[in-house]
Protein backbone atom coordinates (compact mmCIF):
# COMPACT_ATOMS: atom_id res chain seq x y z
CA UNK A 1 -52.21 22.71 29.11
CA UNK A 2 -53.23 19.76 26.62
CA UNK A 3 -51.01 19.42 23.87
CA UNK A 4 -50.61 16.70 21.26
CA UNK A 5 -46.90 15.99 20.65
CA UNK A 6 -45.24 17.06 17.62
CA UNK A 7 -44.69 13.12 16.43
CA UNK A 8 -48.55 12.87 16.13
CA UNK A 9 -48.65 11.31 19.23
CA UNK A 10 -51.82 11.09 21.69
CA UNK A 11 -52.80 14.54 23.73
CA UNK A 12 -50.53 14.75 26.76
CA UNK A 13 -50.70 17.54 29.41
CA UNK A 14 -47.33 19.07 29.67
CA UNK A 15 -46.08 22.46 30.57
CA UNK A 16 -45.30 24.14 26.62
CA UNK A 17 -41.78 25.22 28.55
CA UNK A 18 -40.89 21.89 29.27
CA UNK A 19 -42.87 19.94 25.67
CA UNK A 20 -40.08 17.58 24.30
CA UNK A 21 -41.11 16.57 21.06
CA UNK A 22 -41.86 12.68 20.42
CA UNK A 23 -39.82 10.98 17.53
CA UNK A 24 -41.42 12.33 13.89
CA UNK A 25 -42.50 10.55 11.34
CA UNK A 26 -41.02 8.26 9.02
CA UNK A 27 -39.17 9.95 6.04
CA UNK A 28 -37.66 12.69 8.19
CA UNK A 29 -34.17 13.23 7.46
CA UNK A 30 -33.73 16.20 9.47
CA UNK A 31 -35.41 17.03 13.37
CA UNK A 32 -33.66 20.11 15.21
CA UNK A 33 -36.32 20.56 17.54
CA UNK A 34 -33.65 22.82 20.09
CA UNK A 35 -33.15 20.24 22.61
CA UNK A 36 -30.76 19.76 24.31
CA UNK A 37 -29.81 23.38 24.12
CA UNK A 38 -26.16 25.00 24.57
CA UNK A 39 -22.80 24.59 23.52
CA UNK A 40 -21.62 24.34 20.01
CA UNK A 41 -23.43 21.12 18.80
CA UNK A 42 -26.79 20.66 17.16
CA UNK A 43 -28.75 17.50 18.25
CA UNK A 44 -31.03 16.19 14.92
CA UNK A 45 -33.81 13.73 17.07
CA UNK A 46 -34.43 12.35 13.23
CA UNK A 47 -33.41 8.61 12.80
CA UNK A 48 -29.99 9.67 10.95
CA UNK A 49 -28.33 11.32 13.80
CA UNK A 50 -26.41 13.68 11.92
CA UNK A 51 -24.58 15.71 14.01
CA UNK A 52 -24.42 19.40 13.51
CA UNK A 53 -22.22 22.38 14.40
CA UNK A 54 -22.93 26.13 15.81
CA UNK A 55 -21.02 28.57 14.26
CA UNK A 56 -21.05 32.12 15.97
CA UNK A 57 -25.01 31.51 16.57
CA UNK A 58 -26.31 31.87 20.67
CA UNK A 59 -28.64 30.02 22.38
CA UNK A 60 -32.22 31.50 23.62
CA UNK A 61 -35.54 30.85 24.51
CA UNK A 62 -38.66 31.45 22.06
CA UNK A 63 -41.71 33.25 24.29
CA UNK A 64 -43.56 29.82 25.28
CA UNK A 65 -39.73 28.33 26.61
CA UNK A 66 -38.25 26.45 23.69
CA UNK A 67 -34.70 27.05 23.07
CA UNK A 68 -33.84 28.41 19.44
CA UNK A 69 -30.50 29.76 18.22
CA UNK A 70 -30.33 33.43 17.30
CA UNK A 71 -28.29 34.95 14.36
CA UNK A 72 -27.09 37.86 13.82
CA UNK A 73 -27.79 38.19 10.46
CA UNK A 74 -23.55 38.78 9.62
CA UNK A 75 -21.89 35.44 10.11
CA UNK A 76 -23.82 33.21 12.17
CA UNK A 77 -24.78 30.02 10.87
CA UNK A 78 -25.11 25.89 11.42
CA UNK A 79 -24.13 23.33 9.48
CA UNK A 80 -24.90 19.86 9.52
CA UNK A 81 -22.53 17.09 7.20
CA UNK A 82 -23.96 15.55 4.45
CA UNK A 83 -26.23 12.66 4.11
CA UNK A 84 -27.85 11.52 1.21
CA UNK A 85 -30.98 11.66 2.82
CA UNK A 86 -30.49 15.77 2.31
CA UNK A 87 -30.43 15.13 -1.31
CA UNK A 88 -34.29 15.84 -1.90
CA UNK A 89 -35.97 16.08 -5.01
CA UNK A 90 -39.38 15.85 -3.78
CA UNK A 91 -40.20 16.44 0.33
CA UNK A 92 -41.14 18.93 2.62
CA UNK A 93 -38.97 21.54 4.32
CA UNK A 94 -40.31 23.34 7.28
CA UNK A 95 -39.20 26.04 10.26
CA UNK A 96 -40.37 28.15 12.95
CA UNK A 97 -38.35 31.29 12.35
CA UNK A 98 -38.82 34.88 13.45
CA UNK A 99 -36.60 37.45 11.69
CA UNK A 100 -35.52 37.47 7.76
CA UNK A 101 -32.68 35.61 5.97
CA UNK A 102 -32.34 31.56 5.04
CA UNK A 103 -33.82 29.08 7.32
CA UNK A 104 -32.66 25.86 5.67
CA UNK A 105 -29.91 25.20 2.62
CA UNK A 106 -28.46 22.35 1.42
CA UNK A 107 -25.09 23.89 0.41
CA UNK A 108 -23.98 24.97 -3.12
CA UNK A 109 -21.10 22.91 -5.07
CA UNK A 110 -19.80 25.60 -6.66
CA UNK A 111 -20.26 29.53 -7.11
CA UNK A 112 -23.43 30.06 -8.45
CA UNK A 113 -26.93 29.65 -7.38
CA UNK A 114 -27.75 27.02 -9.38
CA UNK A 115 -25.73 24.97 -7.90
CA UNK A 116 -27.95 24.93 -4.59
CA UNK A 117 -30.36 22.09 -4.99
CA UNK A 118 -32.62 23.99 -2.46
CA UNK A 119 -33.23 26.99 -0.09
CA UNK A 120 -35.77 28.08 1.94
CA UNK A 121 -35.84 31.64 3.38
CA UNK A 122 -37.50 35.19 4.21
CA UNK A 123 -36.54 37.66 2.16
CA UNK A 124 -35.17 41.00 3.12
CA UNK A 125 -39.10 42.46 1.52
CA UNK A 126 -39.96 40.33 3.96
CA UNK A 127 -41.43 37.58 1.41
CA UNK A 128 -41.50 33.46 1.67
CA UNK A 129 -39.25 32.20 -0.76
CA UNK A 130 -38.05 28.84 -2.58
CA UNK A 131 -35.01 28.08 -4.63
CA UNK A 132 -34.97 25.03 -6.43
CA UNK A 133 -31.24 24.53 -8.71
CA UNK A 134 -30.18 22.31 -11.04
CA UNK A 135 -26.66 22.94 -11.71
CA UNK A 136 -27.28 24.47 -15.27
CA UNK A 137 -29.96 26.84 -14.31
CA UNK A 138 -32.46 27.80 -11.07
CA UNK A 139 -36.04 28.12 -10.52
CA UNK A 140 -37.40 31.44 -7.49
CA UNK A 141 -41.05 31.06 -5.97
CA UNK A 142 -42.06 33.57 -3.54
CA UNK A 143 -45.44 33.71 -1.67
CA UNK A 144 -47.42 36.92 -2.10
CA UNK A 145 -48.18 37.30 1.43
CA UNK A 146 -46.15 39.70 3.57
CA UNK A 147 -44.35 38.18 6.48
CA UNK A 148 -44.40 39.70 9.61
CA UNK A 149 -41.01 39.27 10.91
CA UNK A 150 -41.34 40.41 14.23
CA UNK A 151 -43.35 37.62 15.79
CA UNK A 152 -42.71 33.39 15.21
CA UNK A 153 -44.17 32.39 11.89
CA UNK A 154 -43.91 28.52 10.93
CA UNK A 155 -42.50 28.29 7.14
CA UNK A 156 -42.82 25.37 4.90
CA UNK A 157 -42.51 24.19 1.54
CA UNK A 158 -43.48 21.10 -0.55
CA UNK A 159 -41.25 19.64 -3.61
CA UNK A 160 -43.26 17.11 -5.58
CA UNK A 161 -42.12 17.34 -9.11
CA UNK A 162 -43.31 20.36 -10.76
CA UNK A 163 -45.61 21.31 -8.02
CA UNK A 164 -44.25 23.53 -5.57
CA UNK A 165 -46.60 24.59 -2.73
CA UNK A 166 -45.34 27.67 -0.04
CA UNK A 167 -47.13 27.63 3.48
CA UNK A 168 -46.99 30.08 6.07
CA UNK A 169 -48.50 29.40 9.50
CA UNK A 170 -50.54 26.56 7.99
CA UNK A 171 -51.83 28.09 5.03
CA UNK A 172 -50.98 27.28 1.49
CA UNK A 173 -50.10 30.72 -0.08
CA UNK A 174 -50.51 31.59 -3.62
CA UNK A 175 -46.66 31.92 -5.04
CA UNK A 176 -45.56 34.38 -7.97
CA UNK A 177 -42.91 32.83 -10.10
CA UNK A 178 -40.05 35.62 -9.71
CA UNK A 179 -37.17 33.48 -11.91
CA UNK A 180 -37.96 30.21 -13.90
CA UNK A 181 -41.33 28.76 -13.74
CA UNK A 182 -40.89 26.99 -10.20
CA UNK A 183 -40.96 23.46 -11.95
CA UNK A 184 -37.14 22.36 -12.17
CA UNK A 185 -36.51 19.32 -9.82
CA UNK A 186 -33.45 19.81 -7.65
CA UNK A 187 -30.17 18.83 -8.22
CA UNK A 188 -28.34 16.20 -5.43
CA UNK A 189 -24.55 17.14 -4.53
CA UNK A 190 -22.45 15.87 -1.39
CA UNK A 191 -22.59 19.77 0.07
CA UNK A 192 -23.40 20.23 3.88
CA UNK A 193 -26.55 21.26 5.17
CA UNK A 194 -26.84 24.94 6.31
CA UNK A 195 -28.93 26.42 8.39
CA UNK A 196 -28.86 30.30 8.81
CA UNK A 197 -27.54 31.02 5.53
CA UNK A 198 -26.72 30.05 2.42
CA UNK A 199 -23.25 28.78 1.58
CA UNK A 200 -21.53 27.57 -1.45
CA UNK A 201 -18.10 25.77 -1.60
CA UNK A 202 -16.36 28.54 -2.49
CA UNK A 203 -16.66 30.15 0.74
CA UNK A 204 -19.35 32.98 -0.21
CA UNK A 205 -22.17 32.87 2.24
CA UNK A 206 -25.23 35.02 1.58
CA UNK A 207 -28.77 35.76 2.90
CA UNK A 208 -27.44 35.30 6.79
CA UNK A 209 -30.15 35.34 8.63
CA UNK A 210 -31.23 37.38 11.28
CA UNK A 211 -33.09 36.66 13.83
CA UNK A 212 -34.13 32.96 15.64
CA UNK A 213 -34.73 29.91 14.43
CA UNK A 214 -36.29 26.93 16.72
CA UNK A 215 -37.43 23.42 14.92
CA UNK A 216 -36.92 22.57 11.65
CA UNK A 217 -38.01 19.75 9.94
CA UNK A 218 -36.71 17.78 6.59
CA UNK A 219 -38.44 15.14 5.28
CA UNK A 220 -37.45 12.87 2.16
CA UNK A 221 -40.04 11.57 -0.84
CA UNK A 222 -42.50 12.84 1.96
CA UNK A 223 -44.73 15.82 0.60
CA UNK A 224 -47.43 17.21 3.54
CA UNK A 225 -50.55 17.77 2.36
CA UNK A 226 -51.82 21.29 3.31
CA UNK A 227 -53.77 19.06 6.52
CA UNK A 228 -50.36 18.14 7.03
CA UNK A 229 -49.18 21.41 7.31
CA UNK A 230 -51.50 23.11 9.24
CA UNK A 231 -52.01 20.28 11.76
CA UNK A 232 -47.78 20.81 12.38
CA UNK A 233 -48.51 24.54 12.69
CA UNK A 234 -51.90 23.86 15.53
CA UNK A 235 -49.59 21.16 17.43
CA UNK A 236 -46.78 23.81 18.00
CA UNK A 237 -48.20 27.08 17.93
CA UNK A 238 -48.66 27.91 21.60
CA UNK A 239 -44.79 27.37 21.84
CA UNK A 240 -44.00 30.39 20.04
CA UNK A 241 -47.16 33.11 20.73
CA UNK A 242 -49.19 31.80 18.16
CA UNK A 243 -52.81 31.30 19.67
């Protein structure tokens, strides 16, 4: 099968089971692309390094061979220790996931939601969702379109000042404001990064999510266009169903 690598790299033919993504682009703070898979240790293939720990989460295979960790949507989760290159107030955040709960989080300083400079998840209606805090207040977007959370949908957002722009499986999705106006810029903190739910100092976790998650992406004063976007959704897509 001819694939392009994820990296933007030249067509290759490779078996999908056996694709290992080629270093991403400049600007990516974050690359969990699943490999290597097992034990309790996250590998992030972006130039930082960081090194990231499983927490009750399992090991599996998506349908086209990648490994992804599954949740179970109780107390499951990842975390990955803070870099300032996770303090974002514009970028892109972006995830193959396939259940309901909070894909990516950089963790909250202190008890309240607003103290979570950013979240991306599914909600339990089964709706695409953005948080964007600030410390004294927080800002909810959610994408109109229903999620079908029984099959692998690629999620992404875009943080560029006041514009906000929600993507699922390539497509920029009209967003309903459901707190705030969507236009705060996010807050920076020294707060882990969390994958699988979110989590705030105090030790409340919420929004676990359950199901799998396979590659996520964050990138830094990087905002995808929607070309962007879809072209990451048509490089990957076979891996997880998608045709």
């Amino acid at each position: 099968m001819l694939l392009r690598e994820v990296g933007m790299g030249t067509p290759v033919d490779r078996d999908t089971s056996k694709l290992l993504f080629s270093p991403p682009v400049p600007g990516c703070v974050l690359f969990l692309p699943g490999l290597p898979e097992g034990g309790s240790k996250l590998h992030d293939r972006s130039s930082y390094g960081t090194p990231g720990t499983i927490t009750g989460a399992t090991w599996t295979k998506a349908s086209g061979g990648l490994s992804c960790l599954h949740f179970d949507g109780i107390d499951d989760y990842a975390s990955l220790a803070h870099r300032q290159g996770f303090n974002i107030t514009r970028g892109t955040l972006m995830a193959w996931v396939k259940g309901n709960g909070t894909a990516i989080q950089k963790g909250g300083s202190a008890s309240g939601s607003a103290s979570s400079p950013y979240w991306i998840q599914v909600t339990p209606a089964s709706k695409l969702l953005l948080h964007i805090g600030n410390m004294s207040d927080y800002d909810q977007i959610a994408a109109n379109t229903v999620v079908d959370t029984t099959i692998w949908n690629l999620i992404a957002a875009t943080l560029d000042g006041a514009a906000k722009k929600l993507y699922l499986n390539g497509r920029d999705e009209p967003w309903t404001a459901i707190r705030g106006t969507g236009s705060r810029t996010p807050n920076t903190n020294g707060e882990p990064l969390y994958t699988g739910r979110q989590q705030f100092s105090g030790g409340a976790h919420y929004a676990d999510f359950n199901g799998d998650i396979a590659a996520q992406w964050v990138f830094k004063d990087i905002v995808f266009s929607p070309l962007q976007i879809q072209g990451y959704f048509e490089q990957t897509k076979r891996l997880f169903g998608r045709m």
